[in-house]
Protein backbone atom coordinates (compact mmCIF):
# COMPACT_ATOMS: atom_id res chain seq x y z
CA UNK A 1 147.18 88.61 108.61
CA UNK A 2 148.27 86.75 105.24
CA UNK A 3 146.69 83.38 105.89
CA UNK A 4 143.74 83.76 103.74
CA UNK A 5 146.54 83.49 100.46
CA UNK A 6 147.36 79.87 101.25
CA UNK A 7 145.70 76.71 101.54
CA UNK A 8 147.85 74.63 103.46
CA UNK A 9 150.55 75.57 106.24
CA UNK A 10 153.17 73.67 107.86
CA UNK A 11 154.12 73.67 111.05
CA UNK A 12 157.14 71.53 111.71
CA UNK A 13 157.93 70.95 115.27
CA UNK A 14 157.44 74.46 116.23
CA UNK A 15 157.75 74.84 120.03
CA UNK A 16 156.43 77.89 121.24
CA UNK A 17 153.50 79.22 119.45
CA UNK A 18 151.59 82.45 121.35
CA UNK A 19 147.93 82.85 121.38
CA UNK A 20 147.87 84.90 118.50
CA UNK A 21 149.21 82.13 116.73
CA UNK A 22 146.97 79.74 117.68
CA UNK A 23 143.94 81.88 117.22
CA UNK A 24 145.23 82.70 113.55
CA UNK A 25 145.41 78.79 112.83
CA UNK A 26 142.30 78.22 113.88
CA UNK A 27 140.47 80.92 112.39
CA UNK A 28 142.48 79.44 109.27
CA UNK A 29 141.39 75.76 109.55
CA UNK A 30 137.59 76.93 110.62
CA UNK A 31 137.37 79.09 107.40
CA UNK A 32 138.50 75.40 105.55
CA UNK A 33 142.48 75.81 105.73
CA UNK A 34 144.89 72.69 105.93
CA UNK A 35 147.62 72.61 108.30
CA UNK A 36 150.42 69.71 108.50
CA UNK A 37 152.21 69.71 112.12
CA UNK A 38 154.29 67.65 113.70
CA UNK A 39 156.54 67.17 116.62
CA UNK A 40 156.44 68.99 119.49
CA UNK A 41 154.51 71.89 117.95
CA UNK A 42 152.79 74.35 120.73
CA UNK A 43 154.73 72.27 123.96
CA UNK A 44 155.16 75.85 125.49
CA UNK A 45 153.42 78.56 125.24
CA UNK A 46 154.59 82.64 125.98
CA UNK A 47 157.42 82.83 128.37
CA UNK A 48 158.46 79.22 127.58
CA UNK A 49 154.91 77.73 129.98
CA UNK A 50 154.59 74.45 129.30
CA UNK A 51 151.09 73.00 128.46
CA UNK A 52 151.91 69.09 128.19
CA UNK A 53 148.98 68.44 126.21
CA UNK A 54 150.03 70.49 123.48
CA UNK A 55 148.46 73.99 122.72
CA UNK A 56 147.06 72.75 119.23
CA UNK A 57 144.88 69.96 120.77
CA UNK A 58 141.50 71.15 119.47
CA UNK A 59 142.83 71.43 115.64
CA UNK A 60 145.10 67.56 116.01
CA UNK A 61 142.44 65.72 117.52
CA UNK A 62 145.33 64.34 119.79
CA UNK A 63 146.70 65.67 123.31
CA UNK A 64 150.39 65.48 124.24
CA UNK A 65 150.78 62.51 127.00
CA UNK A 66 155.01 62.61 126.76
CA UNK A 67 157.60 61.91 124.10
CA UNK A 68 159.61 58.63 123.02
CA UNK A 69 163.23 58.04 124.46
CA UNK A 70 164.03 56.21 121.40
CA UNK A 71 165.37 58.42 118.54
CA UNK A 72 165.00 55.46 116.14
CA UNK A 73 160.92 54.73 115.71
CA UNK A 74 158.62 53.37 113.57
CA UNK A 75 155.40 53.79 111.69
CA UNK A 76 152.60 50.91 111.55
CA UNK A 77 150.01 51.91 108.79
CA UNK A 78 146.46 50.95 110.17
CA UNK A 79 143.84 50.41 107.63
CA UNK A 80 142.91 53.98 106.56
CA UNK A 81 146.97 54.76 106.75
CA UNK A 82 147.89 51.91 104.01
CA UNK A 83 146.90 53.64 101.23
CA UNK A 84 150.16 56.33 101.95
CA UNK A 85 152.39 53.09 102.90
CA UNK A 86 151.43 50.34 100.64
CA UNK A 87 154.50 48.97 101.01
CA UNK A 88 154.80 48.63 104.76
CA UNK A 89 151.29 46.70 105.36
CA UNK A 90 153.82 43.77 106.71
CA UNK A 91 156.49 46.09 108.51
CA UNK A 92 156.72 49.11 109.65
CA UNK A 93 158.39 52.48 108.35
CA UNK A 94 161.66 53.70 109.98
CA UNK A 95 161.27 57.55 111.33
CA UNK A 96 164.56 58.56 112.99
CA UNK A 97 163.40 61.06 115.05
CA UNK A 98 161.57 60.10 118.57
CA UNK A 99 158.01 60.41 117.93
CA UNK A 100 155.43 62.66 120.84
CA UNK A 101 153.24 59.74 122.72
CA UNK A 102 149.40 61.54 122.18
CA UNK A 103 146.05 60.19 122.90
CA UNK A 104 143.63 61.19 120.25
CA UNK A 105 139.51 61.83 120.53
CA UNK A 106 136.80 60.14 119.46
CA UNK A 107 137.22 61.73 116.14
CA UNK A 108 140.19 61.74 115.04
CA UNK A 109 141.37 59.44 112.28
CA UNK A 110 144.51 57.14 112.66
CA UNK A 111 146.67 56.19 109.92
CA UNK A 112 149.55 54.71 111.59
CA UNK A 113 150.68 53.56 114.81
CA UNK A 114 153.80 54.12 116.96
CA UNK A 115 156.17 50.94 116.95
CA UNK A 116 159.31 51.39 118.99
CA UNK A 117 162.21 49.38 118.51
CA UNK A 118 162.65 45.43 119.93
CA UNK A 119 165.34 46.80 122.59
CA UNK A 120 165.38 50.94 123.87
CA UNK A 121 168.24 51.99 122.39
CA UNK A 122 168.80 53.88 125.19
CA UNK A 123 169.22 50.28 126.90
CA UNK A 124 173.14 49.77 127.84
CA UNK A 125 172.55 45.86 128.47
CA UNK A 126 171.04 44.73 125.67
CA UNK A 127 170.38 44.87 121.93
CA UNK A 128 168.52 43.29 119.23
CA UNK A 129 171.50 44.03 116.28
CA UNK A 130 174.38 45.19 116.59
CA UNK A 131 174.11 47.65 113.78
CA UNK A 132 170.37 48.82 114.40
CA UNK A 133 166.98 48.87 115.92
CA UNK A 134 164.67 46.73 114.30
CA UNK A 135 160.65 47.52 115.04
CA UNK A 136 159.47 44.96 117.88
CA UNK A 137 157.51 46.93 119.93
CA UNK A 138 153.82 48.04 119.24
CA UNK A 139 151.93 50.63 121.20
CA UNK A 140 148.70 51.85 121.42
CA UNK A 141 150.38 55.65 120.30
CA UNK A 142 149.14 57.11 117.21
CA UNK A 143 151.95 58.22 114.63
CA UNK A 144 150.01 60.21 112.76
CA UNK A 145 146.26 61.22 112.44
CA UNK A 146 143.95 63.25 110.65
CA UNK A 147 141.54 65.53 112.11
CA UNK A 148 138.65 67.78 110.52
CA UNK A 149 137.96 70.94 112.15
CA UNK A 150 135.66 73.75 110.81
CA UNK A 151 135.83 72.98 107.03
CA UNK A 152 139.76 72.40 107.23
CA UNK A 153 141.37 69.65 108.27
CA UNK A 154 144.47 68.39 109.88
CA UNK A 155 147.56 66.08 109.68
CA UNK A 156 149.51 65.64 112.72
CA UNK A 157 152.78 63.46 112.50
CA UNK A 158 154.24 62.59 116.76
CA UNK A 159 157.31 62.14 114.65
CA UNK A 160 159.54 64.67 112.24
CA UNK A 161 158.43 63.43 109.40
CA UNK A 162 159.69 65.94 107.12
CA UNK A 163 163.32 65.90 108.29
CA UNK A 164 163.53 62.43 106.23
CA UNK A 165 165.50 61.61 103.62
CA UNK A 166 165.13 58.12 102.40
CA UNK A 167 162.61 58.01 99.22
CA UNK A 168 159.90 55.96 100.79
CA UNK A 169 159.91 58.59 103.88
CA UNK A 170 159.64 61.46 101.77
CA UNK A 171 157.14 59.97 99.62
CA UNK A 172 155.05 59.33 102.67
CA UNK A 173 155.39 62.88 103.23
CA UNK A 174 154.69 64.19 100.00
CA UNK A 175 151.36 62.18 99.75
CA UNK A 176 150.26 63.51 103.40
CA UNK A 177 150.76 67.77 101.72
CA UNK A 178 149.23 66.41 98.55
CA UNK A 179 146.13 65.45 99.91
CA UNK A 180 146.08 68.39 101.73
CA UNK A 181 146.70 70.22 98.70
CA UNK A 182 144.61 69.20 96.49
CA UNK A 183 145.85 69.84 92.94
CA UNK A 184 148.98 71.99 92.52
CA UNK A 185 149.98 75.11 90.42
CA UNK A 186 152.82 72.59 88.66
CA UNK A 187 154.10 69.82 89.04
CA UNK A 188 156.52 67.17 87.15
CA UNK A 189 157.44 63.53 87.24
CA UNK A 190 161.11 64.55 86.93
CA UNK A 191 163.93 62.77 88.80
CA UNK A 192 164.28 64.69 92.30
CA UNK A 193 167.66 66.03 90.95
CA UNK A 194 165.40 68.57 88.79
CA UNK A 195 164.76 71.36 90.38
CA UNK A 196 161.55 73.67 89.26
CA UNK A 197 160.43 77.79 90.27
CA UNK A 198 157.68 79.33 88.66
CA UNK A 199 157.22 82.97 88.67
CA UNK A 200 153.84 84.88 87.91
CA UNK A 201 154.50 88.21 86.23
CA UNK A 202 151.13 89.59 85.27
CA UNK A 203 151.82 92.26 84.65
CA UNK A 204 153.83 91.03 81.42
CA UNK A 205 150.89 88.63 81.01
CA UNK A 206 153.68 85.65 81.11
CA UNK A 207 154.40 83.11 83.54
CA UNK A 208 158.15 82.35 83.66
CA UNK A 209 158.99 78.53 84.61
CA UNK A 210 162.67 77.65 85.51
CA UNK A 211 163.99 74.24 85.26
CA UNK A 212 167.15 73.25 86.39
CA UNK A 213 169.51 70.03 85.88
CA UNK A 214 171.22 69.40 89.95
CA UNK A 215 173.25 66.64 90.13
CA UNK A 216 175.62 66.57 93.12
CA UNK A 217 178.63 64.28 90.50
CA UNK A 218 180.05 66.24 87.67
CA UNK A 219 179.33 66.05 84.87
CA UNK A 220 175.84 66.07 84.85
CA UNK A 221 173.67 63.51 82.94
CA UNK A 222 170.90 64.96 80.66
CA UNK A 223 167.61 64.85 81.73
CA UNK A 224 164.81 64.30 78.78
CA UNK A 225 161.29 62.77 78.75
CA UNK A 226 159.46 64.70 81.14
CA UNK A 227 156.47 65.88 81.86
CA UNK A 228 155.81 69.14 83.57
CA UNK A 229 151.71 70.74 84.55
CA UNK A 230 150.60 73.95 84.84
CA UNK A 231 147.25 74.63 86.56
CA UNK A 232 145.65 75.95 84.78
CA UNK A 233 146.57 74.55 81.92
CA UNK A 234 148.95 76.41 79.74
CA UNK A 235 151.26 75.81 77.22
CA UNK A 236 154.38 77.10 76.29
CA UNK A 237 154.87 79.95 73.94
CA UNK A 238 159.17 80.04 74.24
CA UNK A 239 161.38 77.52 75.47
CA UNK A 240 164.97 78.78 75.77
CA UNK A 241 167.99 76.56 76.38
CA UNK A 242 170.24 78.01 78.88
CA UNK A 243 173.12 80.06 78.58
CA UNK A 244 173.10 79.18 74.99
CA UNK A 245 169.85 80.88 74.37
């Protein structure tokens, strides 16, 4: 009953989803909503039914037709996909999650392709490396898509995209919720270690931005030089130095 507050949701490999779900998302995405899902989202249905094709089929653009053995898969930009992965025109970007096998309709957009690796790791026999599964296998499996529905639109990964950690993964990711986006309340170009939480308190008439320093090694190194946007734009009235004040 909250949707109408938020312009894009996620849905990360959420299994079940019930039909007041799916009505709610949409209702959302008609009304010009953005939704990122991936995985197996909407598999089963109430009482744990399984619908193979996927209960979110209308809003993807892409119906369920099974599901990788391979935990270690790949990502082949196509055209309209290299502009998120313009470093992986030549070769392919490792997911390491098994990615859903879908078929997608006439008009759904591709941006990559599935690529599984040279040998199934699953294969006892054989192997490509003896230390990993390099891409040798293309398939005719979209990776991800984009779909317009209503005046929303949709980006549907087959793998779990946003369980990545390796920089180029989660900039892939990060592009894919930006465009769906569109410009942000803040933003910086700080190091990933910086961690940022803005609170809106109007009835003080203030908005209250915390920045913190997060290294994982002790001690930290200073952070300086960075830029940080509010939409719209503000500037800062205080800036306080913690704990010294």
């Amino acid at each position: 009953g909250q949707l109408d507050k938020y312009r894009v949701l996620l849905l990360p490999d959420v299994y079940v989803l019930t039909d007041r779900e799916v009505a709610a998302f949409t209702e959302f995405v008609e009304k010009g909503g953005c939704l990122y899902v991936s995985g197996r989202t909407g598999l089963y249905g109430p009482g744990g039914v399984k619908e193979p094709t996927g209960r979110l089929a209308a809003l993807t653009g892409v119906r369920y037709t099974g599901e990788t053995e391979d935990e270690i898969t790949y990502l082949c930009p196509t055209s309209l996909g290299t502009r998120y992965l313009p470093d992986y025109t030549r070769k392919p970007l490792t997911v390491n999650t098994s990615q859903m096998l879908t078929e997608p309709t006439a008009e759904t957009e591709v941006l990559a392709m599935l690529t599984l690796p040279m040998v199934s790791s699953k294969d006892r026999h054989r192997f490509a490396s003896a230390i990993s599964d390099p891409p040798g296998r293309d398939t005719d499996s979209p990776a991800l898509t984009r779909h317009s529905y209503g005046k929303g639109k949709v980006i549907y990964s087959a793998s779990r995209l946003e369980l990545m950690q390796k920089p180029d993964q989660v900039r892939l990711f990060v592009s894919l919720i930006r465009e769906l986006s569109g410009p942000l309340s803040f933003e910086t170009d700080a190091p990933a270690c910086v961690e940022l939480s803005m609170y809106r308190q109007p009835k003080s008439g203030r908005i209250i931005l915390n920045v913190l320093n997060v290294q994982k090694d002790l001690p930290n190194l200073p952070i300086y030089d960075i830029n940080i946007h509010i939409r719209p734009g503000k500037r800062p009235k205080r800036l306080v130095s913690l704990p010294e004040r």
